[in-house]
Protein backbone atom coordinates (compact mmCIF):
# COMPACT_ATOMS: atom_id res chain seq x y z
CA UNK A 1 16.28 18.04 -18.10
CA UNK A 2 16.84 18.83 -14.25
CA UNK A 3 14.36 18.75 -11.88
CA UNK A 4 13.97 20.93 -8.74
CA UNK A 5 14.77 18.77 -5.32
CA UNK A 6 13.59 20.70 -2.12
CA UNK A 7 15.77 20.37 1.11
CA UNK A 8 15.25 20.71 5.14
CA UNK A 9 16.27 20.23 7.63
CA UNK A 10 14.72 18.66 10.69
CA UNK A 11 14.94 17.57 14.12
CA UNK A 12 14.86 14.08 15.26
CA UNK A 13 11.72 14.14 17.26
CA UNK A 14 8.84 11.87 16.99
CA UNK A 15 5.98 13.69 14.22
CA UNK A 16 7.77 16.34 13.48
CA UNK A 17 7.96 14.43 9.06
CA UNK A 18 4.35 13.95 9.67
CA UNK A 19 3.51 17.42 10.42
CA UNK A 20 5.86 18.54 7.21
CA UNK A 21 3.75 16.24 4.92
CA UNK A 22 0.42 17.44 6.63
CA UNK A 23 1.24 21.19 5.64
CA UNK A 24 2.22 20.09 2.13
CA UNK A 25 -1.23 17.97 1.60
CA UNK A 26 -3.22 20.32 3.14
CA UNK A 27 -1.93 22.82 0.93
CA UNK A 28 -2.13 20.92 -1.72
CA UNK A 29 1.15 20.22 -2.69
CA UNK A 30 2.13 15.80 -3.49
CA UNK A 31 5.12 14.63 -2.59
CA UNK A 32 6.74 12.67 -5.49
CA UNK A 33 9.88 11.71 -4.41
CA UNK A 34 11.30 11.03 -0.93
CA UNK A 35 14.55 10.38 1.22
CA UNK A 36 15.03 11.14 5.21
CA UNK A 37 18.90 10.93 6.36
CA UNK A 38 19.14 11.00 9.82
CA UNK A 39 22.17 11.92 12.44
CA UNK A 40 21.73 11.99 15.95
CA UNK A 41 19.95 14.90 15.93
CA UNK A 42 18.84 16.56 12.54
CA UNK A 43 17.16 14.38 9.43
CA UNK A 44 17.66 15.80 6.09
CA UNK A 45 14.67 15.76 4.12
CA UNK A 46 14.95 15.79 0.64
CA UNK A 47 12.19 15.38 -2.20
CA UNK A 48 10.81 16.23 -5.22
CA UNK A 49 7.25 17.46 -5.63
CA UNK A 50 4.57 18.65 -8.33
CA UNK A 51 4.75 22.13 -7.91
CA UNK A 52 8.15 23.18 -6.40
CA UNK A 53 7.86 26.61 -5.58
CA UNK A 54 4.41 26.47 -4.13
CA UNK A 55 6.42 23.76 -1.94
CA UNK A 56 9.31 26.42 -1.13
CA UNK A 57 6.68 28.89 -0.47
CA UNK A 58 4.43 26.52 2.18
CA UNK A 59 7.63 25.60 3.83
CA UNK A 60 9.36 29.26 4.42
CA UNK A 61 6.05 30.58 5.84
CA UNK A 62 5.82 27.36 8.20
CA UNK A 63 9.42 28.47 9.66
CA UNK A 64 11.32 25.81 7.69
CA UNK A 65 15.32 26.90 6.06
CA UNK A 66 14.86 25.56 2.87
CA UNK A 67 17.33 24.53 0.34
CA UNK A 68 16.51 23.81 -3.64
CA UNK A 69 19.07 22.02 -5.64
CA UNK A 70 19.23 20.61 -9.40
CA UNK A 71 18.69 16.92 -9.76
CA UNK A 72 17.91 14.61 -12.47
CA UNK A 73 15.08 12.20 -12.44
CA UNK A 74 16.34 9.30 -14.84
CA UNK A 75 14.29 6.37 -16.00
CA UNK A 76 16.13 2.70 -14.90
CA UNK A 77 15.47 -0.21 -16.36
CA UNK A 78 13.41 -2.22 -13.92
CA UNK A 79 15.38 -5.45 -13.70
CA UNK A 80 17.58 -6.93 -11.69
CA UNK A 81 21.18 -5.19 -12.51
CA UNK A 82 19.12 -2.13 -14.27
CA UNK A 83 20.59 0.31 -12.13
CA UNK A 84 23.67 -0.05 -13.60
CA UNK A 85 22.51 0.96 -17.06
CA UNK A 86 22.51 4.44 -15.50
CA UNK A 87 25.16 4.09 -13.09
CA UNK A 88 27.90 2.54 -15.27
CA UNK A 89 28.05 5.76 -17.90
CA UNK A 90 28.54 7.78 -15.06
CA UNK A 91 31.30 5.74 -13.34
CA UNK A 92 32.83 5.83 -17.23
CA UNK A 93 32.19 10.02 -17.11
CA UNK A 94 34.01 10.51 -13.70
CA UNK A 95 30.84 11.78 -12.53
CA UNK A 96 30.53 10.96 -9.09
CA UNK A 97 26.46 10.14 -7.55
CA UNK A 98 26.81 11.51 -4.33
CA UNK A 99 22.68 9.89 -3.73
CA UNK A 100 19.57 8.71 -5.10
CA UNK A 101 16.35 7.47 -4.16
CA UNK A 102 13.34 6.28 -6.03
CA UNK A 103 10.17 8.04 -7.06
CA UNK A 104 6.85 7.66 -5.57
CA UNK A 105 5.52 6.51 -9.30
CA UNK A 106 5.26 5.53 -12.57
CA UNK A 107 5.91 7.46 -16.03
CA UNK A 108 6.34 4.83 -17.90
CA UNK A 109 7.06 1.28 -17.35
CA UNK A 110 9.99 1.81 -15.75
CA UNK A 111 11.50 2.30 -12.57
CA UNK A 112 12.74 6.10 -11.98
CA UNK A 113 15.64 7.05 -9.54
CA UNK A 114 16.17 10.85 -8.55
CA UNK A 115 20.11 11.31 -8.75
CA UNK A 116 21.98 13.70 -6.81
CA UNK A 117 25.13 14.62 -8.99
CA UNK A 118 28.23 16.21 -8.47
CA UNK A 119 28.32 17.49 -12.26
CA UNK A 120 24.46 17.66 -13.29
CA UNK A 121 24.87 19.16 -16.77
CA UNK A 122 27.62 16.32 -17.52
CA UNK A 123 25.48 13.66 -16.41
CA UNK A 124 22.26 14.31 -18.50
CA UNK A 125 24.59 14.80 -21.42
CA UNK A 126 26.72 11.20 -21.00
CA UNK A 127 22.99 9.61 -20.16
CA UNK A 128 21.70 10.88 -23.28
CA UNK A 129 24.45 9.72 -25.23
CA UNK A 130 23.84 6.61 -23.93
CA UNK A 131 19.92 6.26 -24.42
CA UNK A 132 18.83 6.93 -20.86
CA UNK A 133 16.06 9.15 -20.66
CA UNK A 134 15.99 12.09 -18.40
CA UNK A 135 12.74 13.23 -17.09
CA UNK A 136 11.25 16.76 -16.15
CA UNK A 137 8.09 18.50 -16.43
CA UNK A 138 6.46 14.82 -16.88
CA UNK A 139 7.47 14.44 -13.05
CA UNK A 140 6.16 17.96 -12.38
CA UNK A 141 2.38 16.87 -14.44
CA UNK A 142 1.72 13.76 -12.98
């Protein structure tokens, strides 16, 4: 099942993440998932949170563009080579991961990685097949 990743854009100034993450917890919104790219001059924010559309909401009325995008949140064995439990069906699929980044938590006893895909249905269909399990409203709940 997909999940719903939330995108901005910021500028590279000192506080400017910490005032984001104060306007989500002071709305009440937790951050579940996390990744800051930076360039010279802008830092793409991307993460996953427990209620996304509250999120989208909080952010548009603070000013912020914001983008949401389909992503899977797939369990990885937590081990060393793990990864490659996921990553290895995909290579074998064609399906290229264009990120990922780990979330903020535990499920179950394993390790979770948010994937950024560039075919999302195709990718929780070849992970199924191959006994990886996708995650959704469990990320949403917690």
């Amino acid at each position: 099942m997909f999940i719903k990743q939330i995108s901005i854009s910021l500028e590279n100034v000192p506080g400017i993440l910490s005032n984001v993450s104060e306007i989500m917890g002071n709305e009440g919104v937790n951050i579940r998932a996390i990744s800051v790219a930076d360039t010279a001059d802008i830092s793409t924010v991307r993460f996953v949170v427990d209620d996304p559309q509250k999120a989208i909401n909080i952010l548009k009325t603070h000013g912020y563009s914001v983008k949401e995008t389909d992503v899977l949140a797939v369990e990885t064995p937590d081990h060393p080579g793990g990864l490659n439990a996921v990553l290895r069906p995909l290579k074998n699929a064609n399906v290229n991961v264009h990120y990922l980044y780990p979330y903020l938590g535990r499920v179950s006893d394993q390790a979770i990685v948010i994937l950024g895909v560039d075919k999302t249905e195709e990718a929780e269909k070849v992970l199924k097949q191959n006994w990886v399990h996708t995650l959704g409203e469990e990320i949403y709940s917690l």
